[in-house]
Each structure stands twice: as C-alpha cells, then as structure tokens.
Protein backbone atom coordinates (compact mmCIF):
# COMPACT_ATOMS: atom_id res chain seq x y z
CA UNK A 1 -21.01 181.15 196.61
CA UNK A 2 -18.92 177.87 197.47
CA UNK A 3 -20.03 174.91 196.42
CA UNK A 4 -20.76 172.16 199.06
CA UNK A 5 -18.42 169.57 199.82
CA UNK A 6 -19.55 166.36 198.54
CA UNK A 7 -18.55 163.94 201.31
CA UNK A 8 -21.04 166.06 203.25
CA UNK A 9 -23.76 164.78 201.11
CA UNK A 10 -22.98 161.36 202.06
CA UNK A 11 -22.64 159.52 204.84
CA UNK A 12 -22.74 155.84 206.27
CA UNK A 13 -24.42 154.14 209.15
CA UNK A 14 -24.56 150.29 210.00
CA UNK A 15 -27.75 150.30 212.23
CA UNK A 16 -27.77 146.39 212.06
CA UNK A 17 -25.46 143.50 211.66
CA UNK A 18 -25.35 143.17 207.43
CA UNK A 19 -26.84 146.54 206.74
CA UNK A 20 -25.75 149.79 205.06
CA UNK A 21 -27.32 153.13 205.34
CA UNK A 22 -26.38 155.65 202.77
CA UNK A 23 -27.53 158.79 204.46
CA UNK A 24 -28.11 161.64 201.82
CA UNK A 25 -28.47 165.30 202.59
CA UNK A 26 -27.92 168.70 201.12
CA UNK A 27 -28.31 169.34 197.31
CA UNK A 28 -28.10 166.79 194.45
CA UNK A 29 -27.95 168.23 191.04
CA UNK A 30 -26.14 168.27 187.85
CA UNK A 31 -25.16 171.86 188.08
CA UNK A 32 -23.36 171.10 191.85
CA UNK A 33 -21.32 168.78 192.80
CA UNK A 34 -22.45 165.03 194.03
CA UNK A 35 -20.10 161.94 195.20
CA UNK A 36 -18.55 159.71 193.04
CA UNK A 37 -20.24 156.00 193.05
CA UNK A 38 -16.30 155.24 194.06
CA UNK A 39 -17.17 156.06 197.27
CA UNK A 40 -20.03 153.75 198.01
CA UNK A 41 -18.20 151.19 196.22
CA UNK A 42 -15.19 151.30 198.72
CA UNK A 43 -17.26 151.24 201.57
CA UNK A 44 -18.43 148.15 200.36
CA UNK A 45 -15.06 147.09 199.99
CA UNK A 46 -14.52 147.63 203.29
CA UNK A 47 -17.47 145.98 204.53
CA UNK A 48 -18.24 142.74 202.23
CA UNK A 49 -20.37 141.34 204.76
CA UNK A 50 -23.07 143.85 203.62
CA UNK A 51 -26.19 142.16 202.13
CA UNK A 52 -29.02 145.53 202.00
CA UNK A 53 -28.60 148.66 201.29
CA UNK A 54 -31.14 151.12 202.47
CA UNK A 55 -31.49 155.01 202.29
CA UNK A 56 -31.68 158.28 204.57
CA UNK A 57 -33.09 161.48 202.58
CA UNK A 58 -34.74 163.66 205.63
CA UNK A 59 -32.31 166.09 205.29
CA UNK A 60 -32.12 166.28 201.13
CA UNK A 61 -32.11 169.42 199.46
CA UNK A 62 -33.06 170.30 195.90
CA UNK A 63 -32.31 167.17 193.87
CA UNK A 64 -32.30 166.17 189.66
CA UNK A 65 -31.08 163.61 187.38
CA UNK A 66 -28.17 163.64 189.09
CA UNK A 67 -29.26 161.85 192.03
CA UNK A 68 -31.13 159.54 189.86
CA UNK A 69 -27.77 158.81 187.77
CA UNK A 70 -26.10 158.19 191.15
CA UNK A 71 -29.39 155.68 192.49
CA UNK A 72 -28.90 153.91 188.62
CA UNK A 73 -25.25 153.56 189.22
CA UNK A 74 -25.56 151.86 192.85
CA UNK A 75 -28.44 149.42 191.30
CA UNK A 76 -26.53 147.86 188.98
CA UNK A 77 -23.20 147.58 191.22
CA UNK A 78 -25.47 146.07 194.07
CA UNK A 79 -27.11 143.51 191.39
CA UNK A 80 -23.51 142.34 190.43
CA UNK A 81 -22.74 142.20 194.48
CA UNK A 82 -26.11 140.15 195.00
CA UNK A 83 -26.88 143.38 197.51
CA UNK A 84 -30.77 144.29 198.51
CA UNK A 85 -31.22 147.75 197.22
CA UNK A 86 -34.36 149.17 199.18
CA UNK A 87 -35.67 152.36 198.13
CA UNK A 88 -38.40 153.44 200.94
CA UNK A 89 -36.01 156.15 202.30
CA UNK A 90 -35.79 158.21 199.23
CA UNK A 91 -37.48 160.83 197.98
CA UNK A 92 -41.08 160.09 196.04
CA UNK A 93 -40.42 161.20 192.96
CA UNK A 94 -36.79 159.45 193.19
CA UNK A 95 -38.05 156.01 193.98
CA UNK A 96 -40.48 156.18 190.86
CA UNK A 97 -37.41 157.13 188.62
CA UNK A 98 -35.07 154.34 189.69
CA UNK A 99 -38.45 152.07 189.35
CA UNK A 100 -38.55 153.20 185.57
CA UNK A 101 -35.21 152.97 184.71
CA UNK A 102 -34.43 149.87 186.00
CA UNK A 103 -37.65 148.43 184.39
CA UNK A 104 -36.26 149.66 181.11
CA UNK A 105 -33.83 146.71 179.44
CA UNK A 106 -30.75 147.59 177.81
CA UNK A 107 -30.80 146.92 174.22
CA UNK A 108 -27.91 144.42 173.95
CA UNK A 109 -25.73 144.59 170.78
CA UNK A 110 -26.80 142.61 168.24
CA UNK A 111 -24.65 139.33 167.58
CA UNK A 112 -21.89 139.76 164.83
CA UNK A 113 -23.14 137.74 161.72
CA UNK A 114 -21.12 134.70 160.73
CA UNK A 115 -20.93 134.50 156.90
CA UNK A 116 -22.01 130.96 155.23
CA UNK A 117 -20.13 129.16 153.41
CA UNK A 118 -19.75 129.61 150.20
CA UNK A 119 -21.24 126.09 149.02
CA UNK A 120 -24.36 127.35 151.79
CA UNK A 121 -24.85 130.18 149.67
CA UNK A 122 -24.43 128.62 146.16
CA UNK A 123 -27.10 126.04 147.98
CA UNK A 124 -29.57 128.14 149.31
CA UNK A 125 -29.33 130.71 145.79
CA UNK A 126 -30.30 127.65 144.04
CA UNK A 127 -32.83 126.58 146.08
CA UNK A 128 -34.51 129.86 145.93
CA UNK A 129 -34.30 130.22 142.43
CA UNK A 130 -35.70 126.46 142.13
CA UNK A 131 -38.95 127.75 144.24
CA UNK A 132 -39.50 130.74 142.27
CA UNK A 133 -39.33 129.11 138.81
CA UNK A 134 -42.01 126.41 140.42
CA UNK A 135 -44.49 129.19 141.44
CA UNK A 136 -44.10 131.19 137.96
CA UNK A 137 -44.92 127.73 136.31
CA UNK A 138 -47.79 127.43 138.84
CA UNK A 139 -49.01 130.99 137.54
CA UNK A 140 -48.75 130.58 134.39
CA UNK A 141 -50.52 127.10 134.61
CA UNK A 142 -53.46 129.06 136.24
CA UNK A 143 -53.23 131.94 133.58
CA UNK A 144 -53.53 128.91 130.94
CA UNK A 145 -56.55 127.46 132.56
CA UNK A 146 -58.39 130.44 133.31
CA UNK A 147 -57.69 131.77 129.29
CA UNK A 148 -59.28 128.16 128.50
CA UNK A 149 -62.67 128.91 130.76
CA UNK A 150 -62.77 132.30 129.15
CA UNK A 151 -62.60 130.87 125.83
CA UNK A 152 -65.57 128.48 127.16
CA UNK A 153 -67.44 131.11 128.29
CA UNK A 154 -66.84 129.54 131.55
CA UNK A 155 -64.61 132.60 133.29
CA UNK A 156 -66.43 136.05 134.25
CA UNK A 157 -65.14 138.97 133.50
CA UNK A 158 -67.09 141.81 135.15
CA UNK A 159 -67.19 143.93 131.47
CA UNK A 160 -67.10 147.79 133.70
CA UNK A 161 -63.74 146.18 135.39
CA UNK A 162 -61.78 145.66 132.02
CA UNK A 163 -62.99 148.33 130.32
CA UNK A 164 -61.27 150.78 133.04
CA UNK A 165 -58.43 148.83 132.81
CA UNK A 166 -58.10 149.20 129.29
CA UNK A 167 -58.41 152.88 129.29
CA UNK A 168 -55.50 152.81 132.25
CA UNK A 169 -52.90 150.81 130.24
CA UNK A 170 -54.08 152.73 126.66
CA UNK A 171 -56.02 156.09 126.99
CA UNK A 172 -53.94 157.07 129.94
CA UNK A 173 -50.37 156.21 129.00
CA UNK A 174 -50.64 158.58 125.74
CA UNK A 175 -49.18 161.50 127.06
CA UNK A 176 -46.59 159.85 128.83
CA UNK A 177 -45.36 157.72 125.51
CA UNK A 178 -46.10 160.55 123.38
CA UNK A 179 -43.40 162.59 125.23
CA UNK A 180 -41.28 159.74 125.45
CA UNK A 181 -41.56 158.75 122.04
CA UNK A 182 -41.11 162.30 120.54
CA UNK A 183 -37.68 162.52 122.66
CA UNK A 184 -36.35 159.53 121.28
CA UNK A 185 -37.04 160.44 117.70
CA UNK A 186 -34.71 163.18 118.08
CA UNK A 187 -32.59 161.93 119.98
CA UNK A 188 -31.69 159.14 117.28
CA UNK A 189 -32.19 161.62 114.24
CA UNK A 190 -29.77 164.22 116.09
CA UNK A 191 -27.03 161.49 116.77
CA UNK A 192 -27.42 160.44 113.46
CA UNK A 193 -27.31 163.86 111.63
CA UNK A 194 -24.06 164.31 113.58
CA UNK A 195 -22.27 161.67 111.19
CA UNK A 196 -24.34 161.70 108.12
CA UNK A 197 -23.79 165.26 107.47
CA UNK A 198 -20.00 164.88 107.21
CA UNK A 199 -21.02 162.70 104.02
CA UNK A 200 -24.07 165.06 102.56
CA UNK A 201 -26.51 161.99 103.50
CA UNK A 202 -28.63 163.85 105.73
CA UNK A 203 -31.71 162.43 103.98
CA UNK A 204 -30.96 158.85 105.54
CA UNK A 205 -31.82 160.27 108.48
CA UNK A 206 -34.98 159.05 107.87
CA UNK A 207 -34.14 155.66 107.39
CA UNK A 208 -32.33 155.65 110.61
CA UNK A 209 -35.08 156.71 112.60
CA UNK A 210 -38.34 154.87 110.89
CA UNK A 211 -36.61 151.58 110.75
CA UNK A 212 -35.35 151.90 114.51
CA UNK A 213 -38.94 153.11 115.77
CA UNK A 214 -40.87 150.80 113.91
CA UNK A 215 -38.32 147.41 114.25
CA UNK A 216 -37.66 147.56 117.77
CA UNK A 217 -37.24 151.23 119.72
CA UNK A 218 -41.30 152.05 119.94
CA UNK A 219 -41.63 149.21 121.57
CA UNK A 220 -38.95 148.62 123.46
CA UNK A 221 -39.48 152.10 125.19
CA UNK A 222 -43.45 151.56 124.92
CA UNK A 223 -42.57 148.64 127.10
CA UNK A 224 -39.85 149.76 129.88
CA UNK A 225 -42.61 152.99 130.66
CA UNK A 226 -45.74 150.65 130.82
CA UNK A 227 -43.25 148.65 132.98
CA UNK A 228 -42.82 151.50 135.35
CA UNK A 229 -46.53 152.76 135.44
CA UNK A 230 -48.67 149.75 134.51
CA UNK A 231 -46.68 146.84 135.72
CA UNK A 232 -46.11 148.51 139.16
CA UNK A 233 -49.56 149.60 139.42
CA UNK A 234 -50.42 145.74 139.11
CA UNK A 235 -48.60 144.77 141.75
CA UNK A 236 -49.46 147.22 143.92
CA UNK A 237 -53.25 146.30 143.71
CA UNK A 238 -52.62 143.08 143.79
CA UNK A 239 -50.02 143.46 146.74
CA UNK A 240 -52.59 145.90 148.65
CA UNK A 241 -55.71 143.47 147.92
CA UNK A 242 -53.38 140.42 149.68
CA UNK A 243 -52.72 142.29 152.48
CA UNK A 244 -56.02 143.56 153.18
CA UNK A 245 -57.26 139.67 152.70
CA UNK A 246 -59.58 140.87 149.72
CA UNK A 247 -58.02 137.62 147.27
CA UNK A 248 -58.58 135.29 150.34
CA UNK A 249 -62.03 136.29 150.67
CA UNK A 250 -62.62 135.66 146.75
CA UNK A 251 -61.42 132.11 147.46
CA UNK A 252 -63.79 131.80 150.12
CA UNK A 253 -66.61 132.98 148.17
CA UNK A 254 -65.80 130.60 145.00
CA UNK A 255 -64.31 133.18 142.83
CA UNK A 256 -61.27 132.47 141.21
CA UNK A 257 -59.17 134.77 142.18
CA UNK A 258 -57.21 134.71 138.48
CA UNK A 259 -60.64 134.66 136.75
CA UNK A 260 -62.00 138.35 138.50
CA UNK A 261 -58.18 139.99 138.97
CA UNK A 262 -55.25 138.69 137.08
CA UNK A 263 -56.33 137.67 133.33
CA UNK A 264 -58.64 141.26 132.61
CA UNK A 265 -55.37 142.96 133.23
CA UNK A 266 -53.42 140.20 131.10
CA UNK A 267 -55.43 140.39 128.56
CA UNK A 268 -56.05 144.10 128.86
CA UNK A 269 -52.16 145.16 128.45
CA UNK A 270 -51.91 142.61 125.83
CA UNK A 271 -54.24 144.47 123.69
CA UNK A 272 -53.20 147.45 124.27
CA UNK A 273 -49.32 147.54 123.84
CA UNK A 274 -49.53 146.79 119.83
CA UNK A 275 -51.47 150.15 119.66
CA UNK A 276 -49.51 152.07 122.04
CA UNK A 277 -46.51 150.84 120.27
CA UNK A 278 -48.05 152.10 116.96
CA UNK A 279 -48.45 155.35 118.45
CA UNK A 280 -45.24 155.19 119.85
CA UNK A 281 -43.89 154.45 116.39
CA UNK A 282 -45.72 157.71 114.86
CA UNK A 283 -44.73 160.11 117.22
CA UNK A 284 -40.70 158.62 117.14
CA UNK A 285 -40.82 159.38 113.56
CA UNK A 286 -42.61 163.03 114.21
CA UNK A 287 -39.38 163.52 116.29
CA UNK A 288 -37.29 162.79 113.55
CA UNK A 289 -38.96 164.95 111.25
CA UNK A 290 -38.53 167.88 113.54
CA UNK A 291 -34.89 167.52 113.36
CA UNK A 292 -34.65 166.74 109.90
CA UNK A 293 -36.93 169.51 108.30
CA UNK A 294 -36.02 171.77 111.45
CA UNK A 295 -31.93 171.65 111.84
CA UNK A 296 -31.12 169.22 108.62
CA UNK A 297 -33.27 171.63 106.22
CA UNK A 298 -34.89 168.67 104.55
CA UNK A 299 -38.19 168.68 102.49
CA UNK A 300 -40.64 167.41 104.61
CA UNK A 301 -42.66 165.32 101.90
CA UNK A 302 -39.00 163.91 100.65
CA UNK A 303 -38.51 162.87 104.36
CA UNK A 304 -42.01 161.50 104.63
CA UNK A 305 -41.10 159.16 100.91
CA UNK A 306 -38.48 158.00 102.75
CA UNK A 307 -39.27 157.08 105.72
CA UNK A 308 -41.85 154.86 103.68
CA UNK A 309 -39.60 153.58 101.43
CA UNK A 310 -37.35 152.32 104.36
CA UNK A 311 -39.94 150.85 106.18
CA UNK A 312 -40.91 147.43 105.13
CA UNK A 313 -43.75 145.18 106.60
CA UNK A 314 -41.18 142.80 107.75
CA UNK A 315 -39.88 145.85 110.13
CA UNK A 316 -43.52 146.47 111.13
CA UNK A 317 -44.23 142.30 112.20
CA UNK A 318 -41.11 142.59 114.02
CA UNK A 319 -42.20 145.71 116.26
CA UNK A 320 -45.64 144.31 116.64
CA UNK A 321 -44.65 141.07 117.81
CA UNK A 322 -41.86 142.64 120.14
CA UNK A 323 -45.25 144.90 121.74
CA UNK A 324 -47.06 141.63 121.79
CA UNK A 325 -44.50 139.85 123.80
CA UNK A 326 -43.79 142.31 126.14
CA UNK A 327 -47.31 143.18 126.94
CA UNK A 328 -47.78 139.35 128.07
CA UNK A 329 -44.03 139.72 130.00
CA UNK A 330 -45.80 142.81 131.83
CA UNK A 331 -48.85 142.05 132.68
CA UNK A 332 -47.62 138.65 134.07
CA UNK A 333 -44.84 140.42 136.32
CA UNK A 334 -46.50 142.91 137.74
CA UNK A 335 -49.46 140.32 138.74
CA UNK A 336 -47.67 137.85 139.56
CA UNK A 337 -45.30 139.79 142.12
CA UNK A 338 -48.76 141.14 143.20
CA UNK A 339 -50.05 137.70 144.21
CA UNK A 340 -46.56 136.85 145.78
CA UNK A 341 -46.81 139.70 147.94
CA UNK A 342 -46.92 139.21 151.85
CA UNK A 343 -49.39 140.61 154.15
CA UNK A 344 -47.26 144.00 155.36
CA UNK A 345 -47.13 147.43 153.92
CA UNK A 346 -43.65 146.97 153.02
CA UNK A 347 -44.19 144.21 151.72
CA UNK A 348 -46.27 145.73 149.26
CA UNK A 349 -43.39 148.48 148.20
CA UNK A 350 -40.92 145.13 147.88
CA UNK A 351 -43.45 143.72 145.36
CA UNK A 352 -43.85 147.02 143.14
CA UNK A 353 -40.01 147.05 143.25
CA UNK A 354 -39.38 143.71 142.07
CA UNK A 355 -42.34 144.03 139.13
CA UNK A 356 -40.75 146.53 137.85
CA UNK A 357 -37.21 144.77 138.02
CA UNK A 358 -38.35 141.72 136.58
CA UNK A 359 -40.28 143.37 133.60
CA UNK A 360 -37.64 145.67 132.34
CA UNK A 361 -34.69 142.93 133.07
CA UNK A 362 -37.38 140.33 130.72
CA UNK A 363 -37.72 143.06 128.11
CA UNK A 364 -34.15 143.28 127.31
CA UNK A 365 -33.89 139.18 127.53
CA UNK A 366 -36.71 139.01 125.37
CA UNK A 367 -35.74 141.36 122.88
CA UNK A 368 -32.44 139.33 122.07
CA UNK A 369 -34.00 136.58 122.08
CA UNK A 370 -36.79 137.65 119.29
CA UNK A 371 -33.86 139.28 118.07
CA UNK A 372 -31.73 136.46 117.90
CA UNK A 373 -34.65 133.92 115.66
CA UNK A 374 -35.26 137.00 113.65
CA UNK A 375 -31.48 136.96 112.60
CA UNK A 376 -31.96 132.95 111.89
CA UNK A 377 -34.80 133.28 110.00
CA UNK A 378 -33.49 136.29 107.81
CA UNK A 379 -35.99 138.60 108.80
C-alpha cells in the first residue's frame, strides 16, 4: 500500500493578522512518512510577521513519537523566533508529551577545565600538606593526653570493649598471618637454596631465614596484613560512627570521644603486634624447615641448632621493636583517617582507602628509618 504524501499531512492557514495555523491530518508515525520541520520553517520565512502558532488535529490519524519529535522540533525553533507556541489544538496525549519534554532541561556540557598554574599547584599541595600535618599533631596531642588520664585513672575504658578488640587484632588475625608467614618462610628458604646449593651450603639456609623472620620480615609482613584488615577496619568504624553522628553525640554527652573509641584500639594493636609478630616469626621459620628438611634433605634437629645459633637477642630487640612501632603507626592511621572522615558513604570507602595507604607507605618509612639508627648504633 502507498504511503501518504507528506505535504498532505500539513497544511497552513492565517485565520488572523499575525497568526499561523499548522493544520495536521492523516497519520503521524515513525514507521510512515511525516514533513520535514523545513517546511514549517520556510513558511515562516515567508511570513516573519508571524508571532503564534496554533494547531488543527480534527482530522489526525494514528500518531507516535514521531509527531512528538516534530511538536519538540517546532518548540525550540519558535523559542529562538520569540513565536507563541499554543498547544490546545492537539491531540491529549500530544499536548502532555510536548509539556514533559520541554519541562525536561538539557544537560549542558560541562565547562572545559583550565589547568592552574604550576606555582597554584605547588601552592595549594603545600598548603594541604601544611593542614594535614597540623591535624595529625592535633591527634596525636589528644592521644598523649588521653594516655596521661588513663595512666591517672582518669580515662574509662569500658573493659568488654577492649577485650573484643584485642581478640580482633590477636585471636583473629592467626590464621591469616599463619598462612602468610608460612609462605614467606619458603619463599626465602627456596630462593635461597637456589644459590647455596651450587656451593654445598644448604645448611645456611637456616640462617637466612631465622635471621630475616626474626630481624625484620615477621614483622614487616605482620604489619602490612594488620594494615589491610585491622587498620581499615578502624577507619571504617570510625568513618561509619562520624557519619551516623554517633562521635558527635559522645561530645554532647561529655565523653571524650578519644577516651571511649580511639586509645582501646591504640593500645589494643600495640599489644598485640609483638605477639603476632612472634608468631609470625615461628611459623616463617616452620616454612623454612619444610623446605630445608623437605627439598634440601637436611636433619631437622641440625636445622633447628642452627637456626638458634644464628639468631641472636640483638636480632630478636630489633623485630620486637619494629612490631612495636608499627602497631602504634597502625592503630593511629586507621583511627585517625576514621575521625577525618566526612559524613557520606563514600566518604567512608575514601577513609578505609587512605588508612590503609598511609600505614603500609609509614611501615616501609619506618622500617629504614629503625633500620638506618640500628646501622649507627652497630646493632
């Protein structure tokens, strides 16, 4: 079947002086096909003294989006001619979609960002930077103070609050540094076997591994996973409780807010890293052993000698005052990007993010820098 003409679906009358009627008629859909806005738009042309616009749809067929595209179209031309568009002569349903489309605003493209200057940047880094050393030093002020109350007897510590903690950052993490822990112990005794048994010194595998675990490794690793699971958990209690107003409320009630929250975790972690990093230390050198009595054919008590004989108690002080360190490091990142957070669920994921950031990125500072005085002072 042919399809309709469509300058038979439009037509013009001028029924007064200054106004246009577009009179529609037969079928206006997307499958068929409608005029061109180019027509309307040269009629206007040809009549510029035409201030309204008004509509004829008696004799309208079956109509779609397409007439509703076409109404759109005309809108906008007649709102960048100035023209009255009046829509009482079309359809219902056709009036309600041009009154919904037109009340829907364009989302306008979003300005193209000029770049700083370089000295802006530098500037406003700095600045930044400035700010956030201030509010650490403001933390760990407070942490100072409230540690000086506690030792007063002047701080409460709700005694069923820490003791959950403490079985969080110790009880709970075993598994996790156990497997760790046992990885890295033969991981180090398997890279070392590699070159010591070109030599026959396969039994200094032993020494590689206990002094490594015990110096430095336990608890450098003990620290980067309590990092990831402890520190982040901090902040995101922390972050949650600030956006839910639950600190602000302690405030209000009189409570110190470091006294309840921040220093039983603190003090918690700090506790608890020296033993997890003992534990870390046992199970590293259980790794070794596997490799050593398992792929190096070693005696197992001749390993065990020497792993004692290479492990001195200066190599043990070092380790526990690397776990020490870094349990303070933790403990203070992860509540201290917890208190920082803002008041928005994302803003809560940002905080997690950056505790864990800032505790591993600490660690390794911290670990040259012990590493650095222990080098001075010969140990």
């Amino acid at each position: 079947m042919p399809e309709n003409n469509p300058q038979e679906k439009l037509a013009f009358t001028y029924p007064a002086r200054g106004a246009l009627r577009l009179v529609l008629s037969g079928d206006w859909q997307i499958a068929s096909i409608t005029p061109s806005l180019d027509e309307a738009i040269a009629e206007l042309k040809t009549h510029p003294e035409v201030t309204e616009i008004a509509f004829e749809s008696s004799q309208i067929g079956d109509w779609d989006t397409g007439l509703a595209a076409f109404l759109l179209k005309l809108a906008r031309e007649c709102e960048r001619r100035k023209i009255r568009l009046s829509p009482e002569g079309l359809p219902q349903g056709a009036q309600k979609l041009l009154t919904l489309a037109q009340a829907v605003q364009e989302k306008e493209a979003p300005a193209p960002k000029v770049q700083e200057p370089f000295l802006t940047r530098v500037g406003d880094t700095a600045v930044k930077v400035w700010n956030e050393i201030k509010s650490l030093l403001d933390f760990l002020g407070e942490l100072l103070v409230s540690f000086t109350r506690l030792l007063k007897g002047k701080a409460y510590i709700r005694k069923k609050d820490f003791k959950a903690i403490i079985q969080a950052c110790g009880a709970e993490a075993f598994p996790l540094v156990s497997l760790i822990s046992v990885l890295l112990g033969l991981i180090l005794a398997f890279v070392g076997a590699m070159q010591l048994r070109m030599f026959g010194a396969q039994i200094f595998v032993a020494d590689i591994v206990g002094i490594a675990m015990v110096r430095v490794m336990g608890a450098i690793m003990t620290g980067i996973i309590m990092t990831g699971r402890t520190g982040a958990s901090f902040a995101a209690e922390l972050g949650i409780m600030q956006t839910n107003e639950e600190i602000d409320a302690l405030r209000t009630l009189g409570i110190p807010p470091v006294d309840f929250l921040i220093l039983p975790r603190v003090l918690a972690l700090v506790l608890m890293m020296p033993l997890l990093t003992l534990y870390s230390n046992l199970m590293g050198i259980l790794g070794g052993y596997i490799i050593g009595v398992g792929m190096l054919e070693l005696n197992p008590v001749e390993y065990f000698n020497r792993t004692q004989e290479a492990i001195g108690i200066n190599n043990l002080w070092v380790g526990m005052v690397h776990s020490v360190v870094f349990g303070v490091i933790i403990a203070v990142s992860g509540c201290f990007r917890g208190i920082q957070c803002g008041r928005s669920a994302a803003a809560v994921g940002e905080a997690t993010t950056s505790a864990v950031v800032t505790g591993i990125t600490s660690i390794v500072v911290a670990t040259a820098i012990i590493t650095y005085i222990c080098q001075l002072l010969g140990v």
